[in-house]
Protein backbone atom coordinates (compact mmCIF):
# COMPACT_ATOMS: atom_id res chain seq x y z
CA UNK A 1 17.57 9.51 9.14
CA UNK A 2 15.56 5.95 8.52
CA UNK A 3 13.25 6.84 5.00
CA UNK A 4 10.28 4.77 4.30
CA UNK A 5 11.09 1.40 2.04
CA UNK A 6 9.23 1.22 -1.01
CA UNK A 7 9.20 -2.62 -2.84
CA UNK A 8 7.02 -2.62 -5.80
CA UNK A 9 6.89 -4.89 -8.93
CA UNK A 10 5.34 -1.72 -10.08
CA UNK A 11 9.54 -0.49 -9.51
CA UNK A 12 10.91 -3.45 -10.65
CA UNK A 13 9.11 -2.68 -13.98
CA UNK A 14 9.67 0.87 -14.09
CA UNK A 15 13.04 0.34 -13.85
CA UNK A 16 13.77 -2.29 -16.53
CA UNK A 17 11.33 0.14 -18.76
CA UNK A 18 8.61 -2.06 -19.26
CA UNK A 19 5.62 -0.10 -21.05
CA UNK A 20 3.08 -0.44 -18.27
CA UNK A 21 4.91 0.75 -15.36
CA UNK A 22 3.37 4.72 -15.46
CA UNK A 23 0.28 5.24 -13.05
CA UNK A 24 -2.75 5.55 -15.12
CA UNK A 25 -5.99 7.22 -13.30
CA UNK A 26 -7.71 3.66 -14.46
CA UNK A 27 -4.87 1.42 -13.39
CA UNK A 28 -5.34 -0.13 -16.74
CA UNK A 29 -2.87 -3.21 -15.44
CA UNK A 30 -3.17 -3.62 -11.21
CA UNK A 31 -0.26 -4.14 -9.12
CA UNK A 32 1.16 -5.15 -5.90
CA UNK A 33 3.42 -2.98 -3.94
CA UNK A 34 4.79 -2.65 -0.36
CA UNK A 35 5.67 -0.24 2.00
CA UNK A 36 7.13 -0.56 4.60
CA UNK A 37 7.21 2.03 7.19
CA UNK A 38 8.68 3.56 10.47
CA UNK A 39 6.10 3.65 13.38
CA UNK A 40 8.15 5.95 14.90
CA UNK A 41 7.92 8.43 12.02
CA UNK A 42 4.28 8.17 10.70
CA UNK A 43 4.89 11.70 9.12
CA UNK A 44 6.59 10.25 6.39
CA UNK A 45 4.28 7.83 5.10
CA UNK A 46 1.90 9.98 4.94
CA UNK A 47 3.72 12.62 2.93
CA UNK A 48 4.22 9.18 0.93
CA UNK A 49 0.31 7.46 0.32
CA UNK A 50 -1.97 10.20 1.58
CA UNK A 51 -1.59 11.83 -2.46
CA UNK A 52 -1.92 8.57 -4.08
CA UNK A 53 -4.97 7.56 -2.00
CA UNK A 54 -6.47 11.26 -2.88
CA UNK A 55 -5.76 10.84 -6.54
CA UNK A 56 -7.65 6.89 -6.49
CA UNK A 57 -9.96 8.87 -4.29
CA UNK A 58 -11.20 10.53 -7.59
CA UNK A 59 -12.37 7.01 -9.25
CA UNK A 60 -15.44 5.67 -8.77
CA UNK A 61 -14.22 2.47 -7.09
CA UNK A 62 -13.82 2.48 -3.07
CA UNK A 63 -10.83 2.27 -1.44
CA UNK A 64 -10.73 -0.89 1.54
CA UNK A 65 -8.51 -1.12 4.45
CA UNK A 66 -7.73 -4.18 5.49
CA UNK A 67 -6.14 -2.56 9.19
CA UNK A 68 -4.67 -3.59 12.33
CA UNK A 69 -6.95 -3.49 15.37
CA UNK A 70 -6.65 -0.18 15.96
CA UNK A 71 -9.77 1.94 13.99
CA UNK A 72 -8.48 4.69 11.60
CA UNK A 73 -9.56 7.64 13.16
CA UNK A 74 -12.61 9.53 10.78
CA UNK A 75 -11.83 12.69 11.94
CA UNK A 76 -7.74 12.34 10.71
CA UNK A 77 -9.79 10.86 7.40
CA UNK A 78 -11.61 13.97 6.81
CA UNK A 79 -8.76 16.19 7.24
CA UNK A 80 -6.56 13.94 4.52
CA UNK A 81 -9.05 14.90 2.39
CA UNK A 82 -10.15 11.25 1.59
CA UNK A 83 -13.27 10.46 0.35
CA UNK A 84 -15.26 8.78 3.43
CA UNK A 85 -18.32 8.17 1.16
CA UNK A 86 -15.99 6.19 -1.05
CA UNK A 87 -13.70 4.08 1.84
CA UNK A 88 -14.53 0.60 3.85
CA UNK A 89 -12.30 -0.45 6.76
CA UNK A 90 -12.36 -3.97 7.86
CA UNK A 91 -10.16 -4.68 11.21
CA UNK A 92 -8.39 -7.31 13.22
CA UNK A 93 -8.16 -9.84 9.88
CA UNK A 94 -6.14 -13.25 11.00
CA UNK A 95 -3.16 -13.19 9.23
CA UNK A 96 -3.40 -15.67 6.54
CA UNK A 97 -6.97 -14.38 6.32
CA UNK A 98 -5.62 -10.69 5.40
CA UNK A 99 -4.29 -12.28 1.93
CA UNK A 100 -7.10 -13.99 1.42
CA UNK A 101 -9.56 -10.79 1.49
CA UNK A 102 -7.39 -9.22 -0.23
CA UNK A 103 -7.11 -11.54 -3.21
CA UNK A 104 -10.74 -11.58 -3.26
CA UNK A 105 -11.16 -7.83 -3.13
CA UNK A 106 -8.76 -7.56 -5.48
CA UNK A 107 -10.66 -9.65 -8.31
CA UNK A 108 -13.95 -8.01 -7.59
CA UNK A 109 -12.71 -5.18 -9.53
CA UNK A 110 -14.90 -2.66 -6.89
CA UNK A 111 -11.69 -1.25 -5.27
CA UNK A 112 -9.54 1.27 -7.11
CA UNK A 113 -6.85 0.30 -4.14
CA UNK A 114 -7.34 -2.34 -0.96
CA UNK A 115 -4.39 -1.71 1.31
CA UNK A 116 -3.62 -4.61 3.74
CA UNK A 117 -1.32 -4.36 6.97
CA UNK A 118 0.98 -7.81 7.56
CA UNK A 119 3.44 -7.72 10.66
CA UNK A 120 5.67 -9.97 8.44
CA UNK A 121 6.86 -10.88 4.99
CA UNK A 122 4.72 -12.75 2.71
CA UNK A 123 5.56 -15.55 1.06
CA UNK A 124 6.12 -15.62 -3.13
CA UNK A 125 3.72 -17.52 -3.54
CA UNK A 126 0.66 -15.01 -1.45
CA UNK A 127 2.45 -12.32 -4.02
CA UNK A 128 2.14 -14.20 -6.87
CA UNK A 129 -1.58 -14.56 -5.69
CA UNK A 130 -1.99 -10.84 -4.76
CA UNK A 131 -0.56 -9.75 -8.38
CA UNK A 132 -2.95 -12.25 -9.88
CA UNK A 133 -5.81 -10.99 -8.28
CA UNK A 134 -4.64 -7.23 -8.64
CA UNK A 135 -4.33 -7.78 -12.57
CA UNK A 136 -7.97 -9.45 -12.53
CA UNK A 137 -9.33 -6.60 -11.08
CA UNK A 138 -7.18 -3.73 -12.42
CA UNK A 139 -6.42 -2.48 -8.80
CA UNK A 140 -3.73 -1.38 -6.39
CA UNK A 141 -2.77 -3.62 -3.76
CA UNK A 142 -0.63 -2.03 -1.21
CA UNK A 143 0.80 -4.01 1.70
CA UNK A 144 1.09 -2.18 4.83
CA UNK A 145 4.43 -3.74 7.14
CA UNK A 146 5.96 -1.75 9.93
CA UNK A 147 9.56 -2.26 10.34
CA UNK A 148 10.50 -4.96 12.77
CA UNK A 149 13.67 -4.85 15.02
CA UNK A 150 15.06 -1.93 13.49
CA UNK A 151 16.05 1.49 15.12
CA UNK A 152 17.12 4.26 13.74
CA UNK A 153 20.97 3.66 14.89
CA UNK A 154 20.76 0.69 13.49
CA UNK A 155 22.24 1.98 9.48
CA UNK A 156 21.11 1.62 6.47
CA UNK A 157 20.28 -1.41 4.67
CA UNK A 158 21.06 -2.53 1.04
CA UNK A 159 17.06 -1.69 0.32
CA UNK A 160 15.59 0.68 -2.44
CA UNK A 161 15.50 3.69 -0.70
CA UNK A 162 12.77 7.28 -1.26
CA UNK A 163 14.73 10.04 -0.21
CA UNK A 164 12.42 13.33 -0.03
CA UNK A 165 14.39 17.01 -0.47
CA UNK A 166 12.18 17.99 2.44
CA UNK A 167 14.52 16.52 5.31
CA UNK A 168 17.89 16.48 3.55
C-alpha cells in the first residue's frame, strides 16, 4: 500500500536534532512543509492533517486555504471539527500566484497555518521564500501536491515514508 509522503524542513531538523524542531502551540519559529498525497486514498491524509489543523484550530490566528477549484465542502468542515469562524478559503490561485499569497500570508503573521495546493514541485528558490515568510510570521506553511503519474503498482520510492499501525 502507497502511504502519504511527508517532506518537511521541519523533518530535516528534527532529525539532525536541532532545538526548534518540536511543535509548539505558538509555532514560536514557522515552517514550510509538504505533503504530498494519494487522490485515490484521501482517507489517509486526513487521518494525517485533520489533528494538526484541529490543534492550530485552538489559536487565535485563522487558518487560509489557498485550494484548487473545487470549494471545500462546509458541511465535511463542520464534521472535522474545524473551526469555520476561524478559516478563509481562497480558490482557483494561478500558479505562480499561489506562492505569492502565500508568502504574503505568511508574513502577516494572522494565520496560525495557510495551506497551499501546487500540481508540481516548487522551485528552491519559492521555498526559500515560503520559509522566509513562514519565519516572519511564525506560521505553518503546508504545501498541498497530489501525486503525479504514480499508481499504486508502481513500488515504492526512495522517499521518507509515514507508515500508520492502522493498515499494517
Amino acid at each position: 500500500m502507497r502511504t502519504h509522503l511527508l517532506k518537511s524542513s521541519f523533518a530535516r531538523a528534527a532529525l539532525s536534532g536541532h532545538p526548534n524542531a518540536s511543535l509548539s502551540p505558538s509555532l514560536a519559529h514557522g515552517w514550510i512543509s509538504e505533503l504530498s498525497y494519494s487522490e485515490a486514498q484521501p482517507g489517509l491524509t486526513q487521518l494525517l492533517l485533520l489533528p494538526l489543523l484541529q490543534q492550530l484550530g485552538t489559536q487565535s490566528r485563522w487558518q487560509l486555504w489557498l485550494t484548487p477549484p473545487q470549494k471545500i465542502s462546509r458541511s465535511w468542515l463542520k464534521a472535522s471539527g474545524l473551526p469555520l469562524d476561524k478559516m478563509m478559503q481562497i480558490t482557483n490561485q494561478p500558479k505562480a500566484g499561489t506562492v505569492e499569497a502565500m508568502v504574503k500570508a505568511l508574513q502577516t503573521g494572522n494565520y496560525s497555518v495557510v495551506l497551499g495546493w501546487f500540481p508540481y514541485d516548487i522551485s528552491e528558490n519559492e521555498r526559500r521564500q515560503l520559509e522566509e515568510a513562514a519565519s516572519v510570521g511564525q506560521a505553518l506553511g503546508l504545501i498541498m501536491r497530489p501525486q503525479s503519474g504514480c499508481s499504486l503498482l508502481d513500488g515504492q520510492k526512495n522517499r521518507l515514508k509515514i507508515h500508520s499501525t492502522l493498515y499494517h
